[in-house]
Protein backbone atom coordinates (compact mmCIF):
# COMPACT_ATOMS: atom_id res chain seq x y z
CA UNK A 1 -48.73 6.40 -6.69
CA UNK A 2 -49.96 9.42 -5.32
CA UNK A 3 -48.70 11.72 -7.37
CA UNK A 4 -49.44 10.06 -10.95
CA UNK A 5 -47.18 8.79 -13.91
CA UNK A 6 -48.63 12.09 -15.44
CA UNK A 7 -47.36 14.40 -13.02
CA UNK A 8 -43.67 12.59 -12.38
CA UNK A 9 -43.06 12.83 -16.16
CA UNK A 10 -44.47 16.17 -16.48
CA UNK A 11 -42.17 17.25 -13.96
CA UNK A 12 -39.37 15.54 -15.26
CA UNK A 13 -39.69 17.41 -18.04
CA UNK A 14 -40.01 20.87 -16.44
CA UNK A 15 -37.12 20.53 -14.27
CA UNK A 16 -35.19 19.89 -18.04
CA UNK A 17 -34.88 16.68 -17.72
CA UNK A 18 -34.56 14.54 -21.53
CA UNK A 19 -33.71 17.64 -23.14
CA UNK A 20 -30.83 20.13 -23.74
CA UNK A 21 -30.34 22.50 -21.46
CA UNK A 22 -28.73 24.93 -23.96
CA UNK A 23 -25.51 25.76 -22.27
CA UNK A 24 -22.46 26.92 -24.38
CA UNK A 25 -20.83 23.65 -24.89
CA UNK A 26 -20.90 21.29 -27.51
CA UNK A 27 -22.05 18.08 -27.55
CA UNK A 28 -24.46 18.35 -24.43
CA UNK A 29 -26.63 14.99 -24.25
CA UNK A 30 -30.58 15.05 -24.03
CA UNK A 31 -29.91 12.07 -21.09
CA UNK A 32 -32.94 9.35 -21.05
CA UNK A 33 -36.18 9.82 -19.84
CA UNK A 34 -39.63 7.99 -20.49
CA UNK A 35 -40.91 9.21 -24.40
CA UNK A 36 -44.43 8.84 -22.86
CA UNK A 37 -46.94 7.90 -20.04
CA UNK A 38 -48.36 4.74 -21.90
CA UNK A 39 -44.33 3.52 -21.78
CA UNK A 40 -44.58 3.93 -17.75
CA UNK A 41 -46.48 0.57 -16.08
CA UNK A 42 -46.64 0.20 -12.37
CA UNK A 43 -43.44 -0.78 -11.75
CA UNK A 44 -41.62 1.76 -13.83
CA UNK A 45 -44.13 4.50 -11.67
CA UNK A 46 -42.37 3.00 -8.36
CA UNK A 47 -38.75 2.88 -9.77
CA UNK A 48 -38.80 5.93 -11.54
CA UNK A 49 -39.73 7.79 -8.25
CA UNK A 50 -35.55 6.63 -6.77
CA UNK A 51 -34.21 7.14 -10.26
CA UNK A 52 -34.47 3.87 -12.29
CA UNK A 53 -35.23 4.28 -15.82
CA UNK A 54 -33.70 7.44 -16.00
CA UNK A 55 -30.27 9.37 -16.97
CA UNK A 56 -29.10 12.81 -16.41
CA UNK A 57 -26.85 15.30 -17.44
CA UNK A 58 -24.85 16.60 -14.20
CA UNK A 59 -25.58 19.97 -16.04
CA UNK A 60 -29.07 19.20 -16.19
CA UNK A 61 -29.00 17.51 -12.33
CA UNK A 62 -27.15 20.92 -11.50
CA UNK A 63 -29.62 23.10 -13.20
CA UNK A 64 -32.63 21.39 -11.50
CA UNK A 65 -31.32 21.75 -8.16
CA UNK A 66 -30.73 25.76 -9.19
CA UNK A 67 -34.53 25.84 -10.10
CA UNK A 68 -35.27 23.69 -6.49
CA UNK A 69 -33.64 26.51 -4.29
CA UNK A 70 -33.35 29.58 -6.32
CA UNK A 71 -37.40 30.44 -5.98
CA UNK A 72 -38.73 27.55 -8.30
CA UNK A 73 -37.47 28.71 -11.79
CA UNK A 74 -35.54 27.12 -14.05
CA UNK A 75 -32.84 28.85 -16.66
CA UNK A 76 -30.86 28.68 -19.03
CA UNK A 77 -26.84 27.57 -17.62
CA UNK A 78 -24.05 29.79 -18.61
CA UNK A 79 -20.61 28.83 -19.11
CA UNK A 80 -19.54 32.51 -19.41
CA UNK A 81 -20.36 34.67 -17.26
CA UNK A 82 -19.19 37.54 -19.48
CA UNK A 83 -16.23 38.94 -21.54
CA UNK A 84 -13.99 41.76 -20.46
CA UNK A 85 -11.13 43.55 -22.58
CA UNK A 86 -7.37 43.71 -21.86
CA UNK A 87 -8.04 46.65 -19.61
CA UNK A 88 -10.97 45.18 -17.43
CA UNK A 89 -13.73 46.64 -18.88
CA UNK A 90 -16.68 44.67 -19.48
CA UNK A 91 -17.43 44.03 -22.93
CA UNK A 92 -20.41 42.01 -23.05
CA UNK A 93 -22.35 40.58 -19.43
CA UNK A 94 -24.63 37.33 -20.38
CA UNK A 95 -27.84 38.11 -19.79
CA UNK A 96 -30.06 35.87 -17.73
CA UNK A 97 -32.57 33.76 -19.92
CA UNK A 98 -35.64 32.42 -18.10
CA UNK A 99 -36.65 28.80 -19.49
CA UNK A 100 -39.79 28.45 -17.35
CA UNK A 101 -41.39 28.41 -14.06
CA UNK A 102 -41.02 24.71 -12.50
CA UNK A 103 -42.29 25.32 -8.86
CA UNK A 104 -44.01 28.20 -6.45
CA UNK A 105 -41.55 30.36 -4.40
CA UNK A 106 -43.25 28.73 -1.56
CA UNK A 107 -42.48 25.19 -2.32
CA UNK A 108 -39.47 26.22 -3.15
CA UNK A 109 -39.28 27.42 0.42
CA UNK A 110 -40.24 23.98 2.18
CA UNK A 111 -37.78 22.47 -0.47
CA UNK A 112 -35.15 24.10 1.03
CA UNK A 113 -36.24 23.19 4.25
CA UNK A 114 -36.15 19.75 3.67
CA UNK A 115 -32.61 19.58 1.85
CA UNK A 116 -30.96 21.83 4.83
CA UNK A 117 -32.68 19.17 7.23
CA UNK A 118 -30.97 16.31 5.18
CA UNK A 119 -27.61 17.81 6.01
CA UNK A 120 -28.14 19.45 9.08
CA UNK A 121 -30.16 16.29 10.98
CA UNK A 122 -29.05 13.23 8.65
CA UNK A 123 -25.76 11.52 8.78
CA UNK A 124 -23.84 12.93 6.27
CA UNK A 125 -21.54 15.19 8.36
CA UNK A 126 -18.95 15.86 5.56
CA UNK A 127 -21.13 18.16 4.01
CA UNK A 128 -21.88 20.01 7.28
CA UNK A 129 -19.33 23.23 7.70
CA UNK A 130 -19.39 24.89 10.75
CA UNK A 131 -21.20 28.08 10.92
CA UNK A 132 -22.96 27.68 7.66
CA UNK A 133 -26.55 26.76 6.45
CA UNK A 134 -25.95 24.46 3.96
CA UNK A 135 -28.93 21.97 2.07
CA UNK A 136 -28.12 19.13 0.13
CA UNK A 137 -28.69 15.27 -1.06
CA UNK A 138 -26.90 12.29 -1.84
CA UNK A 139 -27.12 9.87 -4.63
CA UNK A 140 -26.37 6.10 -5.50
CA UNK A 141 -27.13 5.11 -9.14
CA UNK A 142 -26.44 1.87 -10.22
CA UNK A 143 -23.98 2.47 -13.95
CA UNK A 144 -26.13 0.96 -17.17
CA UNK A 145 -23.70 -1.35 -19.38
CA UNK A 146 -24.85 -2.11 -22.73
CA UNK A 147 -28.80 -1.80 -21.69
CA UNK A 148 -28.56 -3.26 -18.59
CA UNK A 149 -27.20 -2.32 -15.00
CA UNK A 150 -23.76 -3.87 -13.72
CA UNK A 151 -23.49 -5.05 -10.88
CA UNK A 152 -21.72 -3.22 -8.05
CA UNK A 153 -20.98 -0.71 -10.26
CA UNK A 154 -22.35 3.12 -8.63
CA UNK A 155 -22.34 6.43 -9.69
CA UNK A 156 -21.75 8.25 -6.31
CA UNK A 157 -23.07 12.18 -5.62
CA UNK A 158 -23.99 14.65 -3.61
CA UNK A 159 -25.34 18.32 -4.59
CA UNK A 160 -25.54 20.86 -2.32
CA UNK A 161 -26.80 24.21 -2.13
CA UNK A 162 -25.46 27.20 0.00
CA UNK A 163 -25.94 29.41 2.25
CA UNK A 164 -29.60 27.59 2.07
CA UNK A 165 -31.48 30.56 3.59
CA UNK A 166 -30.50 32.59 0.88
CA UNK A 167 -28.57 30.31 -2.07
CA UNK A 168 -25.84 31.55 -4.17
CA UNK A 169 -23.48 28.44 -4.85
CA UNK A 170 -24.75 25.04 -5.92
CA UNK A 171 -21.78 22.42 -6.57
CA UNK A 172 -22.31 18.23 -7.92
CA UNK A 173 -19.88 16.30 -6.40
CA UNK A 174 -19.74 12.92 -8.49
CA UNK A 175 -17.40 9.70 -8.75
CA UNK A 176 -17.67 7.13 -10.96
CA UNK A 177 -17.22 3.66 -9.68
CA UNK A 178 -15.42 4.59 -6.41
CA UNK A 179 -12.74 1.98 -5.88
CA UNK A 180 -12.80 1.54 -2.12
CA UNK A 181 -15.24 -0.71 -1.79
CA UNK A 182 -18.01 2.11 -0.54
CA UNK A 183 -20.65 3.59 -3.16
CA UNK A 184 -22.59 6.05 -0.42
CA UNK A 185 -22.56 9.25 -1.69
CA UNK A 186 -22.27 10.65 1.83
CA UNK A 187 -19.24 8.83 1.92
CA UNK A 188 -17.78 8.95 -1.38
CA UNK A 189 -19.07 12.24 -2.81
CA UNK A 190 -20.20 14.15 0.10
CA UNK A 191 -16.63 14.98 1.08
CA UNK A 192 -15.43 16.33 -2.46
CA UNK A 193 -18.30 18.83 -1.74
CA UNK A 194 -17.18 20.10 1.49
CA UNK A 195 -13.67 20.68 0.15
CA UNK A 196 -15.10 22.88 -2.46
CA UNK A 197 -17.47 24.31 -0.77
CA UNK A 198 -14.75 25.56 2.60
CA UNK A 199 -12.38 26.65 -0.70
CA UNK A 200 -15.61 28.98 -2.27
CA UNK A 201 -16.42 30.25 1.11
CA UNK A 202 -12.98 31.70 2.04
CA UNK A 203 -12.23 32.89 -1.99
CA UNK A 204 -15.43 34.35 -1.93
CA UNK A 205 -15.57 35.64 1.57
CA UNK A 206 -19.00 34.70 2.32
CA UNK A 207 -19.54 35.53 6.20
CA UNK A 208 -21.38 32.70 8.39
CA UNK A 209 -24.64 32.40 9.28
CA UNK A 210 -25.71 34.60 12.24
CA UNK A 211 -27.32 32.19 13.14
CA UNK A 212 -27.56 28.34 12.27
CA UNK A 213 -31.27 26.79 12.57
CA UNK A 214 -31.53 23.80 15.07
CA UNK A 215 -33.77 20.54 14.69
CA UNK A 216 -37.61 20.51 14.71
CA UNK A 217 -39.35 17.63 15.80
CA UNK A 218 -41.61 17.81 12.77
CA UNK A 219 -44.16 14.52 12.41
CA UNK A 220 -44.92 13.42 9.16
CA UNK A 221 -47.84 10.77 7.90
CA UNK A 222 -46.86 8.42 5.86
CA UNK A 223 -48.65 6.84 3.55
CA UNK A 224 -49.37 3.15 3.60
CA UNK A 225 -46.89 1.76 0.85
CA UNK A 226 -48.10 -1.86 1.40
């Protein structure tokens, strides 16, 4: 409510959301996302804010997250990185292609703030690896079946962005109907991301944090929802 059915489709749309996001692959999907404001009632406003009435790309979830913790802008994915000949040499290095500004550095910032928070102070302590600052958020969608959604049927994630403080790896952990009964992504998906995440540290080297930031007892209004 507070922030509009102008503003959440707006930026829906700048985070890439409903459109291609132009990697190097074929047969990318635009996903589904309201066509216009007059198509989103009260109801559709409240649901679209936990993700009804919408599907993503987990190239275009990934990609958004990138633009969440990487200052606020959003690019163009690469697949390849860039092409070297039989000897080593570089041949050709992709070149970095800005698709727009989505956010200010500084909420960019807080954003971070928040997502390391979710990890760090939240309950989903198979993302957590010790020594590392590491931000991140779970998800539960319900699966669509010809038009409608079936029941007790998830889609199970968790994204997660490290180190936070200054981000350089961003990996989407997702399962599709987990069979065990459990459709938590801190349970289901969060897991998948700490395996990857301990195997990228130690290929990659990355050192830990020097140091790890604690809990702050930060109050926050909330609005009356009634």
């Amino acid at each position: 409510n507070i922030l509009g059915k102008n503003d959440l489709l707006r930026y829906a749309k700048a985070f890439g959301f409903g459109e291609k996001s132009g990697i190097d692959l074929p047969g990318e999907s635009l996903g589904i996302i309201p066509t216009n404001i007059d198509s989103i009632g009260p109801v559709e406003l409240a649901t679209m804010s936990y993700g009804h009435g919408l599907a993503v790309t987990p190239i275009q979830m990934a990609n958004a997250v990138c633009a969440v913790v990487n200052g606020g802008t959003l690019y163009k994915p690469k697949l390849v990185l860039k092409t070297v000949d039989k000897y080593g040499n570089d041949v050709e290095i992709k070149k970095n292609v800005v698709r727009r500004r989505v956010i200010s550095e500084e909420t960019s910032e807080h954003m971070k703030r928040l997502l390391e928070s979710v990890v760090r102070d939240g309950h989903i302590k198979r993302s957590r690896i010790e020594g590392y600052r590491i931000g991140g958020k779970t998800g539960t969608a319900q699966k669509i079946v010809d038009g409608k959604y079936k029941k007790n049927a998830y889609i199970s994630s968790f994204v997660g962005a490290f180190p936070i403080n200054d981000p350089e790896f961003v990996v989407l952990a997702i399962v599709d109907e987990p069979g065990n009964g459990v459709a938590y992504g801190s349970l289901v998906a969060a897991p998948i991301f700490q395996d990857v995440a301990k195997f990228i540290i130690s290929y990659y080297k990355i050192p830990p944090a020097s140091e790890v930031s604690t809990l702050q007892d930060e109050k926050v209004e909330v609005p009356s929802l009634e």
